[in-house]
C-alpha atoms as a PDB file:
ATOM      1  CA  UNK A   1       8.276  11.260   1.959  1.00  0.00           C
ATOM      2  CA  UNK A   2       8.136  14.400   4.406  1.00  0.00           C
ATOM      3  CA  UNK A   3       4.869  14.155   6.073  1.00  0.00           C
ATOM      4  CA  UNK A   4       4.331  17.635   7.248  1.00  0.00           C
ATOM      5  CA  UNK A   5       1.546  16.995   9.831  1.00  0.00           C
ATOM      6  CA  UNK A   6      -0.554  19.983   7.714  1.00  0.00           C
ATOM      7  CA  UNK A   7      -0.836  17.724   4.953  1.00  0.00           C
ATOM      8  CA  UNK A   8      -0.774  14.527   6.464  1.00  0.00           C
ATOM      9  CA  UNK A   9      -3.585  12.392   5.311  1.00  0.00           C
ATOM     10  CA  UNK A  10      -3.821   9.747   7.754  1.00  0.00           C
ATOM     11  CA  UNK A  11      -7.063   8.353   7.030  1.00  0.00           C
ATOM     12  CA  UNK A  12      -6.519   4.285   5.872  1.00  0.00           C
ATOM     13  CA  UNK A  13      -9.312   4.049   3.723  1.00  0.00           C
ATOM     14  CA  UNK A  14      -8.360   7.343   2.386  1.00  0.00           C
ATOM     15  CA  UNK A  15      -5.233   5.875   1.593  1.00  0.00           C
ATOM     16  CA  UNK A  16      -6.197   3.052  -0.284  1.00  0.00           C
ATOM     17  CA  UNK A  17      -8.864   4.488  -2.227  1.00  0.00           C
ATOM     18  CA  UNK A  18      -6.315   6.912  -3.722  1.00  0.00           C
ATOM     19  CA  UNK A  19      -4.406   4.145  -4.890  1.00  0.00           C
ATOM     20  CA  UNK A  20      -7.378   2.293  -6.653  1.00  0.00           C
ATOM     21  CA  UNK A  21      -8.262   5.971  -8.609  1.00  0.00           C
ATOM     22  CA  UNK A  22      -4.360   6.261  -9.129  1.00  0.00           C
ATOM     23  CA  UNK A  23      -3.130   2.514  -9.981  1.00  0.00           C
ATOM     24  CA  UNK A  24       0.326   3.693 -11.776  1.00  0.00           C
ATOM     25  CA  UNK A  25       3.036   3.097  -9.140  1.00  0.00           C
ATOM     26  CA  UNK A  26       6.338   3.655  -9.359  1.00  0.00           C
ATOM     27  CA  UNK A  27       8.061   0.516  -7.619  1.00  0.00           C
ATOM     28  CA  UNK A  28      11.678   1.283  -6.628  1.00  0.00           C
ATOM     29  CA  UNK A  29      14.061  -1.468  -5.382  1.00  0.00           C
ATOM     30  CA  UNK A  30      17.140  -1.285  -3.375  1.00  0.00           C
ATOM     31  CA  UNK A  31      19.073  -4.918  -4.393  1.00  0.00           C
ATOM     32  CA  UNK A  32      23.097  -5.250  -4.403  1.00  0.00           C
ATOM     33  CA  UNK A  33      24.350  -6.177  -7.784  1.00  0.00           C
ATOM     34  CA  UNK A  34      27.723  -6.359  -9.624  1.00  0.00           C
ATOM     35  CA  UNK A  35      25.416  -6.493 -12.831  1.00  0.00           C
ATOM     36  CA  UNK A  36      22.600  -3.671 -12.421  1.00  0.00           C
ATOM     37  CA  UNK A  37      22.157  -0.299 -10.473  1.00  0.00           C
ATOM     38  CA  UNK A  38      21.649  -0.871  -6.844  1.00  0.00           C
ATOM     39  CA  UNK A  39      18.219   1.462  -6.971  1.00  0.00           C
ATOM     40  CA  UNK A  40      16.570   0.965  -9.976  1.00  0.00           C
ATOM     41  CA  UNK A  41      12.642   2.060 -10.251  1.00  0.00           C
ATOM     42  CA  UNK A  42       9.747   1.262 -13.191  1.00  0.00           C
ATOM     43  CA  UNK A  43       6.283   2.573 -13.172  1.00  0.00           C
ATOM     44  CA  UNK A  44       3.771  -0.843 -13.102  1.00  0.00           C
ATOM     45  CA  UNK A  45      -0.213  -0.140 -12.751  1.00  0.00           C
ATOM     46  CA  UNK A  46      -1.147  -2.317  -9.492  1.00  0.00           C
ATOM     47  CA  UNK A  47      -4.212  -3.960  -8.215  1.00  0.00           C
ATOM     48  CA  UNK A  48      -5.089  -3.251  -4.678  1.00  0.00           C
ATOM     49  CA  UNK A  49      -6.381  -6.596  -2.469  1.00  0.00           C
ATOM     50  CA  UNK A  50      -7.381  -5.375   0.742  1.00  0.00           C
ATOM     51  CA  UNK A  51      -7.371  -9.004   2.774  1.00  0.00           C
ATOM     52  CA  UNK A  52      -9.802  -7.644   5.724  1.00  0.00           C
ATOM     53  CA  UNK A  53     -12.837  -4.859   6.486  1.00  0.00           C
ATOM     54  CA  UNK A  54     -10.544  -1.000   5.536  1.00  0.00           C
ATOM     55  CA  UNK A  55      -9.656  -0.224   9.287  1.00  0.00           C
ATOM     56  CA  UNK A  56     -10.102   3.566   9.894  1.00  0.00           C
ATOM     57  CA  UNK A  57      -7.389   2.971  12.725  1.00  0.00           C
ATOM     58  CA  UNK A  58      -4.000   4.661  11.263  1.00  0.00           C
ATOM     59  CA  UNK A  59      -2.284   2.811  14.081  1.00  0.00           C
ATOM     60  CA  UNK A  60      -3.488  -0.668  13.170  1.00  0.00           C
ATOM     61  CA  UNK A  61      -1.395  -2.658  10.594  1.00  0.00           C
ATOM     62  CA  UNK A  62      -3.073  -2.637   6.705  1.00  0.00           C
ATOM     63  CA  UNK A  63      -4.191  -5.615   5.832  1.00  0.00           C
ATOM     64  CA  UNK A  64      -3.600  -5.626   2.002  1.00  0.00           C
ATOM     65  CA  UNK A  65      -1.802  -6.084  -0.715  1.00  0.00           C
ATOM     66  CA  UNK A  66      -0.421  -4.808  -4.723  1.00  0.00           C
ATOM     67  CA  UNK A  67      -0.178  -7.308  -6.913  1.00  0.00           C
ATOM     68  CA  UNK A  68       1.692  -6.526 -10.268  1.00  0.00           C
ATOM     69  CA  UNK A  69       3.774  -7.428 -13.250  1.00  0.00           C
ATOM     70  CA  UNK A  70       7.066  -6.164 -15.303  1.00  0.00           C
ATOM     71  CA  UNK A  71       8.423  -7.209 -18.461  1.00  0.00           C
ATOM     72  CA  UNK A  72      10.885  -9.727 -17.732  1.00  0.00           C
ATOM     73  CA  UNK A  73      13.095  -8.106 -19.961  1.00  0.00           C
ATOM     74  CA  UNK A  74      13.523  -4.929 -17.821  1.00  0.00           C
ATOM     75  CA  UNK A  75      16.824  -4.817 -15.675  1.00  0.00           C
ATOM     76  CA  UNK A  76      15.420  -4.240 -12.754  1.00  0.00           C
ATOM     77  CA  UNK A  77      13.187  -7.806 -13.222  1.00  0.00           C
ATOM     78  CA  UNK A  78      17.173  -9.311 -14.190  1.00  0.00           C
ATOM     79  CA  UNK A  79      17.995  -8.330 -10.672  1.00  0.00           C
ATOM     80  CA  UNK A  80      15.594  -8.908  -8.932  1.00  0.00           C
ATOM     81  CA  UNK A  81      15.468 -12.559 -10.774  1.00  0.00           C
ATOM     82  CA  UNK A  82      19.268 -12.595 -10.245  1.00  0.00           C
ATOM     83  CA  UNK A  83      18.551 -11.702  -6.188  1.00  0.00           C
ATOM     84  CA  UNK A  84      16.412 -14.575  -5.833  1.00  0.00           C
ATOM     85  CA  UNK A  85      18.284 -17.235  -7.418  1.00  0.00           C
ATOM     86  CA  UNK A  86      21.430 -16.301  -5.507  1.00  0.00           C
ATOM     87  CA  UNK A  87      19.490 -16.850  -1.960  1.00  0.00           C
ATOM     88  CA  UNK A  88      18.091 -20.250  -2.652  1.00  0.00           C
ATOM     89  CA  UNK A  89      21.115 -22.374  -0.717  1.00  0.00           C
ATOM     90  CA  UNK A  90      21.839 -19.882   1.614  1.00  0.00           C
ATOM     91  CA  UNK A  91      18.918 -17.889   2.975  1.00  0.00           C
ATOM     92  CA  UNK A  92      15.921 -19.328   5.251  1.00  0.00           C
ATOM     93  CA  UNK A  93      13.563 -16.878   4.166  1.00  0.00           C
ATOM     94  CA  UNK A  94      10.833 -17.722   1.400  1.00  0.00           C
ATOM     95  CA  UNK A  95      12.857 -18.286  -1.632  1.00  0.00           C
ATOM     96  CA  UNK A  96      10.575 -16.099  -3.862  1.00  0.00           C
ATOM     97  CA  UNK A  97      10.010 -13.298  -1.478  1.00  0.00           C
ATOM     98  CA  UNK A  98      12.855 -10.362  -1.515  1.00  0.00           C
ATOM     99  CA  UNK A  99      15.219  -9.705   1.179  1.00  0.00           C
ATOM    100  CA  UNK A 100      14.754  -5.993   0.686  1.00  0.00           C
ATOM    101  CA  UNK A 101      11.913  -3.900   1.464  1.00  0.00           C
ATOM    102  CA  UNK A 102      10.475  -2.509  -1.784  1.00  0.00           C
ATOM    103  CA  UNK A 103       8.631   0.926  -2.452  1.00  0.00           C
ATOM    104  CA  UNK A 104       5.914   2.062  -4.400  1.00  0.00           C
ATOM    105  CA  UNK A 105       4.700   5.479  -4.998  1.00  0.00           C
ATOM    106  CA  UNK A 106       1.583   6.732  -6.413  1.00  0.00           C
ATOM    107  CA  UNK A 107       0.730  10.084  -7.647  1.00  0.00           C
ATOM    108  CA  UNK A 108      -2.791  11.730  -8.093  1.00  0.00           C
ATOM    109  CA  UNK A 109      -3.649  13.205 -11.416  1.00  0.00           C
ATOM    110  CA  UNK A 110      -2.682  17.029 -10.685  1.00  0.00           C
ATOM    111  CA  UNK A 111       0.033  18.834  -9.936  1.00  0.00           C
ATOM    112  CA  UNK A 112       1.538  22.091 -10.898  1.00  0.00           C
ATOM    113  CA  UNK A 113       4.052  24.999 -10.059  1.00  0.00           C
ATOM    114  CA  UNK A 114       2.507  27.756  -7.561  1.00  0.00           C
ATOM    115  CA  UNK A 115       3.450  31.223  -8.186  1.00  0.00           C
ATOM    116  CA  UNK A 116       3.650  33.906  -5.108  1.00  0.00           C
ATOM    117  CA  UNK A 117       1.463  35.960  -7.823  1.00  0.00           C
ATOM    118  CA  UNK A 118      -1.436  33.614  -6.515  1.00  0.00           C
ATOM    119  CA  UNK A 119      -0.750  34.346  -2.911  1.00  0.00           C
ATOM    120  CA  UNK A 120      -3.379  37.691  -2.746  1.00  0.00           C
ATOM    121  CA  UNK A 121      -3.216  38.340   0.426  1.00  0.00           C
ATOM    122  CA  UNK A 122       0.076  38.166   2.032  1.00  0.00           C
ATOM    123  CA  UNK A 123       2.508  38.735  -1.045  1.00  0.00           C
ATOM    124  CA  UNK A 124       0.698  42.506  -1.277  1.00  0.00           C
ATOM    125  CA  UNK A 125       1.646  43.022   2.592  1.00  0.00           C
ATOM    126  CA  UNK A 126       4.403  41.489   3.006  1.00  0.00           C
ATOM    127  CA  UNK A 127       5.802  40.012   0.354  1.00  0.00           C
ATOM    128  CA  UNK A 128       7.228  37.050   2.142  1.00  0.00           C
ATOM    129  CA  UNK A 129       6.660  34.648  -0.008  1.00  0.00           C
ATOM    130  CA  UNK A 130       8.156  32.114  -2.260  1.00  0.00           C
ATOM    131  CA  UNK A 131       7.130  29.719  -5.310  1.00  0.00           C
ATOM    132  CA  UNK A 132       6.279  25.811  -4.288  1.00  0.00           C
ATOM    133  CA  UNK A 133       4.468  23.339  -6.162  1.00  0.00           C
ATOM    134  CA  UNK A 134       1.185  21.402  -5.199  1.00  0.00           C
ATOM    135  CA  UNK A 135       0.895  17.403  -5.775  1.00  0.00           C
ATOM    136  CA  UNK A 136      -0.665  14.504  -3.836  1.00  0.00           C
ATOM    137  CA  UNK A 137       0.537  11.160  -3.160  1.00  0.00           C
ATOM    138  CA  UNK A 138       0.905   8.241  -1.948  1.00  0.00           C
ATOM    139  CA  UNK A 139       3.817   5.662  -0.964  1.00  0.00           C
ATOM    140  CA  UNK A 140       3.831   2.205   0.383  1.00  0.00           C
ATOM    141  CA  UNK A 141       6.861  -0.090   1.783  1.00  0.00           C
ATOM    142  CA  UNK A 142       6.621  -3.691   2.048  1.00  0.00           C
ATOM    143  CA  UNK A 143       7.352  -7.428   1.031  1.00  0.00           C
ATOM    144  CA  UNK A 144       7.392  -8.006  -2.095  1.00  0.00           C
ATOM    145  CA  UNK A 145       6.923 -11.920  -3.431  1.00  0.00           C
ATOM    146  CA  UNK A 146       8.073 -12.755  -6.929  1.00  0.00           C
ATOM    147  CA  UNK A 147       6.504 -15.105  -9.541  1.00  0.00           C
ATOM    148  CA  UNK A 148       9.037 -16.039 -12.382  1.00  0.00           C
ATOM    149  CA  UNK A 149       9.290 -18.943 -12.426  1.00  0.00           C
ATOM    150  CA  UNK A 150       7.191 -19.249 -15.725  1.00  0.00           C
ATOM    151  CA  UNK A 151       6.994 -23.312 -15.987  1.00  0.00           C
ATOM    152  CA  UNK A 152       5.457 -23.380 -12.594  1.00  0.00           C
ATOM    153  CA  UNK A 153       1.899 -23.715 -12.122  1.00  0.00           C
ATOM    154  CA  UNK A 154       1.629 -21.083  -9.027  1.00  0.00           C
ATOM    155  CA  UNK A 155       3.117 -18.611 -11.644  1.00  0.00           C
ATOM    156  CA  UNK A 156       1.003 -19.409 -13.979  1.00  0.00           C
ATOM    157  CA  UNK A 157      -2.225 -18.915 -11.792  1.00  0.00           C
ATOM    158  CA  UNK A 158      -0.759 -15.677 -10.432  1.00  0.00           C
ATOM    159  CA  UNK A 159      -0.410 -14.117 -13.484  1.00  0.00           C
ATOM    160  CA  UNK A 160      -3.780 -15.584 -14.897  1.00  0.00           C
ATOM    161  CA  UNK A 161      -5.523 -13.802 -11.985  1.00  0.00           C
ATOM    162  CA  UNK A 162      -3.650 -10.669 -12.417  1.00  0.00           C
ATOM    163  CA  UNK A 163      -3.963  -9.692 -15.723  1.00  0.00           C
ATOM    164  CA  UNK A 164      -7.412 -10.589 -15.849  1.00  0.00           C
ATOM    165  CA  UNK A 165      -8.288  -8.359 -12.615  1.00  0.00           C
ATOM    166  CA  UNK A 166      -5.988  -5.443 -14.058  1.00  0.00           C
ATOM    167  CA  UNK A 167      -7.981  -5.359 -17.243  1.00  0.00           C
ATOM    168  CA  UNK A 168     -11.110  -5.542 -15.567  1.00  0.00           C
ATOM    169  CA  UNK A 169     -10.424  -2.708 -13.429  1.00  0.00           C
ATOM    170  CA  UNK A 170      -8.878  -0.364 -16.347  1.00  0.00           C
ATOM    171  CA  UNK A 171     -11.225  -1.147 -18.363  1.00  0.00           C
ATOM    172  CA  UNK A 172     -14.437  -0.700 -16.295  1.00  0.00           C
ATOM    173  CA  UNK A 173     -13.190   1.858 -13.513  1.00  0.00           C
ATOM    174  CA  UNK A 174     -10.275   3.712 -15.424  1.00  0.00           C
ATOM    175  CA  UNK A 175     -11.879   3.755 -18.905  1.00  0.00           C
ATOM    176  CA  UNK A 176     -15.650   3.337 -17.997  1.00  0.00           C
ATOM    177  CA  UNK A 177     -16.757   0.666 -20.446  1.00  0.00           C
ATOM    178  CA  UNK A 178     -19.054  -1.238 -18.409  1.00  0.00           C
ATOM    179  CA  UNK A 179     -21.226  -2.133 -21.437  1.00  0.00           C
ATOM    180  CA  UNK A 180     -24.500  -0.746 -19.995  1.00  0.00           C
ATOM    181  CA  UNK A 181     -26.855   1.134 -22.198  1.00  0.00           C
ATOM    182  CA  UNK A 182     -24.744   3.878 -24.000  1.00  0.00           C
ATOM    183  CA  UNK A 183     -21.476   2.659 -23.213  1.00  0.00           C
ATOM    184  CA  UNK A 184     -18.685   0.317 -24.949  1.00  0.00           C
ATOM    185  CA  UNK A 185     -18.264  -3.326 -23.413  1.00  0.00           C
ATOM    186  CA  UNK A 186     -14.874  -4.122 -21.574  1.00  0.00           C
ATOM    187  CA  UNK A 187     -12.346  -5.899 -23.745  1.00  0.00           C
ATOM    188  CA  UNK A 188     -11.320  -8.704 -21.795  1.00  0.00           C
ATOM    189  CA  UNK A 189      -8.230 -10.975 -22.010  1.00  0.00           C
ATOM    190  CA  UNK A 190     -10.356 -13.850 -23.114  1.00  0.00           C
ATOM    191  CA  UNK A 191     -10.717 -11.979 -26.242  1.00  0.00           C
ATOM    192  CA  UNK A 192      -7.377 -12.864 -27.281  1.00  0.00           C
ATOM    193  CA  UNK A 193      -6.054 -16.126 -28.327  1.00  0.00           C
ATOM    194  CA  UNK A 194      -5.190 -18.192 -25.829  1.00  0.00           C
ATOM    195  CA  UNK A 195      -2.002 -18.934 -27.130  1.00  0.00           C
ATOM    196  CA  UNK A 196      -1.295 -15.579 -27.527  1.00  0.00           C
ATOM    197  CA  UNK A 197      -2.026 -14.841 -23.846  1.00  0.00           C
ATOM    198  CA  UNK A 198       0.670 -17.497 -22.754  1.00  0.00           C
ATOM    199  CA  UNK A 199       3.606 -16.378 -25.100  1.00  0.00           C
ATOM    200  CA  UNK A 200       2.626 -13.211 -23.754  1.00  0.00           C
ATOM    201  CA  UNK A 201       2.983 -14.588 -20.006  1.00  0.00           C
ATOM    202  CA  UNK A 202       6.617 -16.176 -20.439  1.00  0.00           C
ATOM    203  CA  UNK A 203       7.932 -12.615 -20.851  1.00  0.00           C
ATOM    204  CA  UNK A 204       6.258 -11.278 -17.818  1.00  0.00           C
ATOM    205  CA  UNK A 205       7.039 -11.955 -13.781  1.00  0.00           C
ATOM    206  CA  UNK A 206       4.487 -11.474 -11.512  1.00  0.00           C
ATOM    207  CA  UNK A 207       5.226  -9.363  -8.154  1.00  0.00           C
ATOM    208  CA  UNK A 208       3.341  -9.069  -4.466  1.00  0.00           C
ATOM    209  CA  UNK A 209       4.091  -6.434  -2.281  1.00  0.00           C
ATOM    210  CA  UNK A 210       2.594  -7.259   1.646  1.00  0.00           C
ATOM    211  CA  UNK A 211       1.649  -3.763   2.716  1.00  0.00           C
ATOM    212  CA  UNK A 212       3.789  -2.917   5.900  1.00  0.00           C
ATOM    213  CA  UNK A 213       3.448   0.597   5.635  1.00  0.00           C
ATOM    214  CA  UNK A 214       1.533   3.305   4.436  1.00  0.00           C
ATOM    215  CA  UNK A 215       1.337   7.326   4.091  1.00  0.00           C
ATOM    216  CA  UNK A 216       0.347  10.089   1.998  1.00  0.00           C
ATOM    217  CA  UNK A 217       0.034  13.298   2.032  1.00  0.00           C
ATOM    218  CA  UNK A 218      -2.312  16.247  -0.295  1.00  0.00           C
ATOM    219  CA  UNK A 219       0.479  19.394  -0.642  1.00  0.00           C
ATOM    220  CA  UNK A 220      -2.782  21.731  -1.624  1.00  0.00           C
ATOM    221  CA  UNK A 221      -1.721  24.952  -0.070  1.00  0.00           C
ATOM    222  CA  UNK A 222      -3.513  24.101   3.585  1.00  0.00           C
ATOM    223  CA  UNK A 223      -0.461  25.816   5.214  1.00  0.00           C
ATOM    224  CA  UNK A 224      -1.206  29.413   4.089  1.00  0.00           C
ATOM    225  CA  UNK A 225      -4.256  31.561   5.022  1.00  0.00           C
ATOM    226  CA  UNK A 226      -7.763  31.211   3.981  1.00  0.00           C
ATOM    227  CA  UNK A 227      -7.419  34.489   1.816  1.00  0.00           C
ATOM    228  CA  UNK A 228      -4.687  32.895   0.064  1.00  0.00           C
ATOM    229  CA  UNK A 229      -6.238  29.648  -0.436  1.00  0.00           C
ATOM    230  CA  UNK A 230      -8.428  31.829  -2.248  1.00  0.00           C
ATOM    231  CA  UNK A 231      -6.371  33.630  -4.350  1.00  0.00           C
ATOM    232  CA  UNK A 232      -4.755  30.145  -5.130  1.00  0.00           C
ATOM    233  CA  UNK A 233      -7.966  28.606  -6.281  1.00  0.00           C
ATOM    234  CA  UNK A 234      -8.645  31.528  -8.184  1.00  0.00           C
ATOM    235  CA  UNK A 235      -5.738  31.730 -10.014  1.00  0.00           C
ATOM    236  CA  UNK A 236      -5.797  27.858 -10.731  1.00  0.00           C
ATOM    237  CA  UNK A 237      -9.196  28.360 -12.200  1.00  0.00           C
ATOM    238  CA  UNK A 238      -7.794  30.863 -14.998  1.00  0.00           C
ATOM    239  CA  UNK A 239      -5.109  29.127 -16.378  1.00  0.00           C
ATOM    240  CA  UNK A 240      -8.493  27.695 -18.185  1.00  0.00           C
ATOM    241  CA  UNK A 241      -7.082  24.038 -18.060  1.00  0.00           C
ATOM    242  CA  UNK A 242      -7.912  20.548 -16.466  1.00  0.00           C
ATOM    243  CA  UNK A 243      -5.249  20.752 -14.462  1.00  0.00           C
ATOM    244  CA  UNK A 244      -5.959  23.979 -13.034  1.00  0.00           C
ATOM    245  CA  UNK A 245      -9.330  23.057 -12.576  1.00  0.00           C
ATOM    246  CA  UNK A 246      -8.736  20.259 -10.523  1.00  0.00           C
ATOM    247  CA  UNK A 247      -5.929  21.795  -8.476  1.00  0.00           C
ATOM    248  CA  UNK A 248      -8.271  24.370  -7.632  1.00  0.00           C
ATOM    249  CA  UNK A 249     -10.871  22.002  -7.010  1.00  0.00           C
ATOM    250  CA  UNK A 250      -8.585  19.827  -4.597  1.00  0.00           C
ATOM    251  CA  UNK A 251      -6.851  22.974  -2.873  1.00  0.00           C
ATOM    252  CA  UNK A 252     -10.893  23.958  -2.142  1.00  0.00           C
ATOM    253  CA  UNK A 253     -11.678  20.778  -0.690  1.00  0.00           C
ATOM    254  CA  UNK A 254      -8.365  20.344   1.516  1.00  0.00           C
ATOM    255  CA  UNK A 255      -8.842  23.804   2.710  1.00  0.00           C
ATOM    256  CA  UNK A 256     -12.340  23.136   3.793  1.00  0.00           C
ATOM    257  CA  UNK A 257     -11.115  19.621   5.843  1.00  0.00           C
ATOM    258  CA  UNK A 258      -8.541  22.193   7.769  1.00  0.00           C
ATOM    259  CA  UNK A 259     -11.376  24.541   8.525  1.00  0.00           C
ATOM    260  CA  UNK A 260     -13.683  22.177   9.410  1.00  0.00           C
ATOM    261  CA  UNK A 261     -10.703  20.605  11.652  1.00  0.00           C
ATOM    262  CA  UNK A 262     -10.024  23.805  13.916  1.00  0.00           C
END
């Protein structure tokens, strides 16, 4: 990702925050195969454990971690499976972690096309100046450790935990049913059967990515002029749409952190 230092957002807790409001990440892997594409990506919703206090220090390692699952079924899982099992006579490394580091990327909710029509102040001027497109986002490299083993107990426990915290936190934080007064109770993964639940696990592996690295970056127009932030935001705001709205809303707010910055 091109981290132009104007939209650079370097804060840590920042950072991680925008991945628990944004938990669909697109994990991409880089693993040599005969069998299956070399980079192959899927998009996986994640759970974020952050292992110590959210350091504000952007220089200090991260001390957290994704924790995820794929269908075991999908390709990329085969190789990934078929990565492992190849390494366990001949590499001294953790048997279930991957050689390779692995990426994830995580979008926010709004992005959209910018016309120069928006730019108010210098496109009447000048008229140097060309279309881009606003977006925010987020990546992370790191380890990634895989569960698939599915008649082993530490599998079993990882993926117990996982899908229980993953539909806890969709269901409370990205749906809202908390089951306070007014508002629908969480479904929760006890309310299936059990046996259910573990026919259901055989056909999953669970993945956990070490955070190594971490950036991100809000695209939100910051690099042009206050007057046509403006004109941006104001043009957003009549397309009449949610996405508008909150591109307009975020372009205000990223605008005002530049100000304030100066």
């Amino acid at each position: 990702m091109y981290l132009r230092s104007v939209h650079t957002e370097s804060s840590i807790p920042h950072l991680l925050q925008f991945i628990r409001d944004n938990p669909l990440g697109i994990l991409t892997t880089a693993i040599r195969s005969s069998t299956y594409p070399l980079l192959q990506s899927s998009h996986i919703p994640w759970v974020l454990d952050v292992l110590e206090s959210e350091s504000v220090n952007p220089d200090e390692p991260v001390k957290a971690r994704l924790r995820g699952h794929m269908a075991r079924q999908n390709p990329q899982s085969k190789a990934i499976i078929d990565s492992l099992t190849a390494k366990e006579s001949t590499s001294s490394s953790p048997p279930s972690q991957l050689e390779e580091d692995v990426l994830v990327l995580f979008n926010g909710p709004h992005h959209h096309y910018v016309t120069p029509k928006f730019y108010t102040e210098t496109k009447p001027s000048t008229g140097k100046v060309v279309p881009t497109w606003n977006y925010s986002a987020v990546q992370v490299y790191g380890k990634a450790t895989i569960y698939h083993d599915s008649s082993s107990p530490e599998t079993s426990e990882f993926l117990d935990k996982q899908i229980h915290d993953l539909s806890e936190h969709s269901e409370t934080a990205v749906m809202g049913y908390t089951g306070e007064e007014g508002k629908l109770a969480p479904w929760k993964v006890s309310d299936a059967p059990d046996r259910y639940i573990e026919i259901m696990k055989k056909n999953i592996i669970g993945i956990e990515i070490t955070i190594e690295q971490i950036g991100g970056k809000y695209k939100m127009s910051q690099e042009m002029g206050k007057g046509d932030r403006e004109g941006v935001i104001n043009g957003f705001n009549s397309l009449g749409t949610d996405v508008g709205a909150g591109i307009a809303r975020t372009v205000k707010e990223r605008g005002d952190l530049k100000d304030a910055a100066k």
